[in-house]
Protein backbone atom coordinates (compact mmCIF):
# COMPACT_ATOMS: atom_id res chain seq x y z
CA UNK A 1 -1.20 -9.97 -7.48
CA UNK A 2 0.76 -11.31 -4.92
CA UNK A 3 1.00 -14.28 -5.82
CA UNK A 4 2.33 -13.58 -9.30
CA UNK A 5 5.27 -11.31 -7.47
CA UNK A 6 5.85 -14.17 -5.84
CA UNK A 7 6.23 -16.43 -8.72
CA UNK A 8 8.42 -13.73 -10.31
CA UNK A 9 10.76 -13.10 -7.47
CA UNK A 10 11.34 -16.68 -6.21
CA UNK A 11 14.03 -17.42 -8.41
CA UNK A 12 15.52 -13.85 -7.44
CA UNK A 13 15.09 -14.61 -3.85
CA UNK A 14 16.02 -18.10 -4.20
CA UNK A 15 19.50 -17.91 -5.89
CA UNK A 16 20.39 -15.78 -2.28
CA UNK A 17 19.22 -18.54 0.26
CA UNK A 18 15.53 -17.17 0.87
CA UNK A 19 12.82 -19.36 0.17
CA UNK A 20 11.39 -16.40 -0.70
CA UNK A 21 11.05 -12.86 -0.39
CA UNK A 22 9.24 -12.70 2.85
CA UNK A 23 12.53 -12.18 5.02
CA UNK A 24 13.45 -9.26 3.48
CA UNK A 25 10.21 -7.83 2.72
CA UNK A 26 9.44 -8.28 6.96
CA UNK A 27 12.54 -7.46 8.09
CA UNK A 28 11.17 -4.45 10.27
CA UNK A 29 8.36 -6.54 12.14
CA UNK A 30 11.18 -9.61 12.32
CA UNK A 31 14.14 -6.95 13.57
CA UNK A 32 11.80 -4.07 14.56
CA UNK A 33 12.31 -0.71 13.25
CA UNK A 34 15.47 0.71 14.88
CA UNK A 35 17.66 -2.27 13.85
CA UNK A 36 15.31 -2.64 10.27
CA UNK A 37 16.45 1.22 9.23
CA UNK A 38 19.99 0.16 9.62
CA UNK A 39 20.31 -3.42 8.24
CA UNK A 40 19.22 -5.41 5.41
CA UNK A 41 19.53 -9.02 5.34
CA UNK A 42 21.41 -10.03 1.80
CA UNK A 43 21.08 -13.84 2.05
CA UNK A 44 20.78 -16.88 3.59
CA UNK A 45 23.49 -19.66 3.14
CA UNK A 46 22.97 -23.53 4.36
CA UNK A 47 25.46 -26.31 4.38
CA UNK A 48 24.84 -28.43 1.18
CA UNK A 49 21.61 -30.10 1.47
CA UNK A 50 20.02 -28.83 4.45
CA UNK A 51 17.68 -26.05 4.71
CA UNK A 52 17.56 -25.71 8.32
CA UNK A 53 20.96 -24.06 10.47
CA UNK A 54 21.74 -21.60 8.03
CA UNK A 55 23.78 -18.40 8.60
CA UNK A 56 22.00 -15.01 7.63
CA UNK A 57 24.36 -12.61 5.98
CA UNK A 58 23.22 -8.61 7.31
CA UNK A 59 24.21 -5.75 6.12
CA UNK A 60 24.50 -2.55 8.51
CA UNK A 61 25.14 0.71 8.24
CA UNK A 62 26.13 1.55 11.43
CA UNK A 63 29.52 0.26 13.28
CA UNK A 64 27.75 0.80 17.02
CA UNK A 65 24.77 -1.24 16.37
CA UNK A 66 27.18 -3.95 14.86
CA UNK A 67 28.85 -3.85 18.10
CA UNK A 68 25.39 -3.79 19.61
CA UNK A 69 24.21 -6.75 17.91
CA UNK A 70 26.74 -9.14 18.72
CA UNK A 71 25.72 -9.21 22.11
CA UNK A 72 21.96 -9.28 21.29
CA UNK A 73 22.46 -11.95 18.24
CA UNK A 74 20.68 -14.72 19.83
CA UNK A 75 17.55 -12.78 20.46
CA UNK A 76 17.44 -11.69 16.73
CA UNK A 77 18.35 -15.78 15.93
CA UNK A 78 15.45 -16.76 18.42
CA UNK A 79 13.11 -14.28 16.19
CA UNK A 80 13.88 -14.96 13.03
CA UNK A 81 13.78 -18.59 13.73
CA UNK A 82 10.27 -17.94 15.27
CA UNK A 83 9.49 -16.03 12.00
CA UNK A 84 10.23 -19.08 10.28
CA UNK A 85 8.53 -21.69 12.12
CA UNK A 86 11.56 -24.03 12.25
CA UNK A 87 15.53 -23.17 12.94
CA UNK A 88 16.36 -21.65 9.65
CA UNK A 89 19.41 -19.84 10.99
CA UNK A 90 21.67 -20.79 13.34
CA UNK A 91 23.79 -17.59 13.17
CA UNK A 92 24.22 -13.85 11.96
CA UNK A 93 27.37 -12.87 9.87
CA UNK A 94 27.56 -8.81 9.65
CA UNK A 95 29.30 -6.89 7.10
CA UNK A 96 29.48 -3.38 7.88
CA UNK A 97 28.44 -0.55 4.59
CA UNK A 98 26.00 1.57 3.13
CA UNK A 99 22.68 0.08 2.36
CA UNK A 100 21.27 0.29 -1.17
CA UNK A 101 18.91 3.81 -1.02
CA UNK A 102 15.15 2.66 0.19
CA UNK A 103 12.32 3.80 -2.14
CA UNK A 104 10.60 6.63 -0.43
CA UNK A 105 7.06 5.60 1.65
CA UNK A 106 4.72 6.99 -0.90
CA UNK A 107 1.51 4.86 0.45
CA UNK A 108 -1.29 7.37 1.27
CA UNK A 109 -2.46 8.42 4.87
CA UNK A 110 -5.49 7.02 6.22
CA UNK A 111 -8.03 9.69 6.28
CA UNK A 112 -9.06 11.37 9.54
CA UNK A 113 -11.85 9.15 11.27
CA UNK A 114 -15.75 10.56 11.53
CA UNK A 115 -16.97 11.33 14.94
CA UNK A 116 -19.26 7.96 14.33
CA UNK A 117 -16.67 5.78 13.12
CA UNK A 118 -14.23 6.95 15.94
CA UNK A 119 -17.28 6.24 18.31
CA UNK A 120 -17.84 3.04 16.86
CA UNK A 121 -13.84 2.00 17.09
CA UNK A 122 -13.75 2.81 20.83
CA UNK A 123 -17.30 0.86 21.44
CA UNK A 124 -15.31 -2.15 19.82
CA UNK A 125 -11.88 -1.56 21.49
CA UNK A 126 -13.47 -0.81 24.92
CA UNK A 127 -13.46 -5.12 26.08
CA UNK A 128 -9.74 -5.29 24.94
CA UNK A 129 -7.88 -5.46 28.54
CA UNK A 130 -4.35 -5.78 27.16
CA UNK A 131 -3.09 -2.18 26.34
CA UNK A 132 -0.62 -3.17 24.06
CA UNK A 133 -3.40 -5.26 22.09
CA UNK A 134 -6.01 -2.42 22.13
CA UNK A 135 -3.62 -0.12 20.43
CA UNK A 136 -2.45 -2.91 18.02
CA UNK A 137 -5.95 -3.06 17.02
CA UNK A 138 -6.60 0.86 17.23
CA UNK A 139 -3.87 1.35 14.32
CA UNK A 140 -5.58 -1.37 12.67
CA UNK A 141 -9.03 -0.44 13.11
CA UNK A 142 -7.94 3.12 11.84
CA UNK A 143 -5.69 1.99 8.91
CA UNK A 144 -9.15 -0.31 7.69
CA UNK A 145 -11.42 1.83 8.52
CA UNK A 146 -9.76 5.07 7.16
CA UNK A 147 -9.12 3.53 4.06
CA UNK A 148 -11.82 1.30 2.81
CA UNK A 149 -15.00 2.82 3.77
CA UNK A 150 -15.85 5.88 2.89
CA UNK A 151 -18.46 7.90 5.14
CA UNK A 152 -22.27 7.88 4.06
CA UNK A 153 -23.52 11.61 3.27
């Protein structure tokens, strides 16, 4: 299925500088979540010919984190870029207004681990030294696990 949403929104996406809709559909794990509530990136635009150096124009709500993000610009540029795999933008132009209303969250909770399962999910996450990694996995271990299998009677 994605792949057909893909095929559909490429031109959409295209016509606005992004290869495709992965930018905008990432934006919180490329911006992370404070800056992702109050931006949206609207498009991409290159000098003619090149895809590479481009500047990404982002909307934003919010006058202080405009202020904010000047300052922290080249971090965002380094992680986008790093998002990309290559130096698709070279800078950030901001336009301050409202962003278009987001579609409520209406994905389903996980349901509430067994006693066995959250056993088994600590066993697993017990060799993981890294904090930071063992509760990256945790969420993922409990997002998986609380939503494909379903406990045996």
């Amino acid at each position: 299925m994605a792949q057909q949403v893909g095929k559909i929104t490429k031109p959409i996406f295209g016509g606005r500088g992004f290869s495709d809709s992965a930018i905008v559909n990432d934006w919180q794990l490329i911006a992370g979540e404070h800056l992702a509530g109050h931006s949206m990136p609207e498009r991409i635009t290159h000098s003619q010919g090149r895809k590479d150096k481009g500047t990404l124009h982002l909307r934003i709500d919010n006058g202080g984190l405009a202020m904010q993000l000047q300052h922290l610009e080249p971090v965002l540029i380094e992680k986008i870029n790093a998002y990309f795999g290559f130096a698709a933008v070279e800078r950030i132009r901001m336009t301050q207004g409202p962003l278009p209303e987001r579609p409520k969250d209406e994905r389903s909770q996980p349901r509430p681990l067994s006693e066995i399962e959250e056993r088994s999910l600590s066993k697993c996450l017990s060799q993981v030294k890294d904090e930071d990694m063992q509760k990256a996995l945790e969420r993922l271990g409990r997002a998986i696990l609380g939503k494909t299998f379903k406990e045996k009677p």
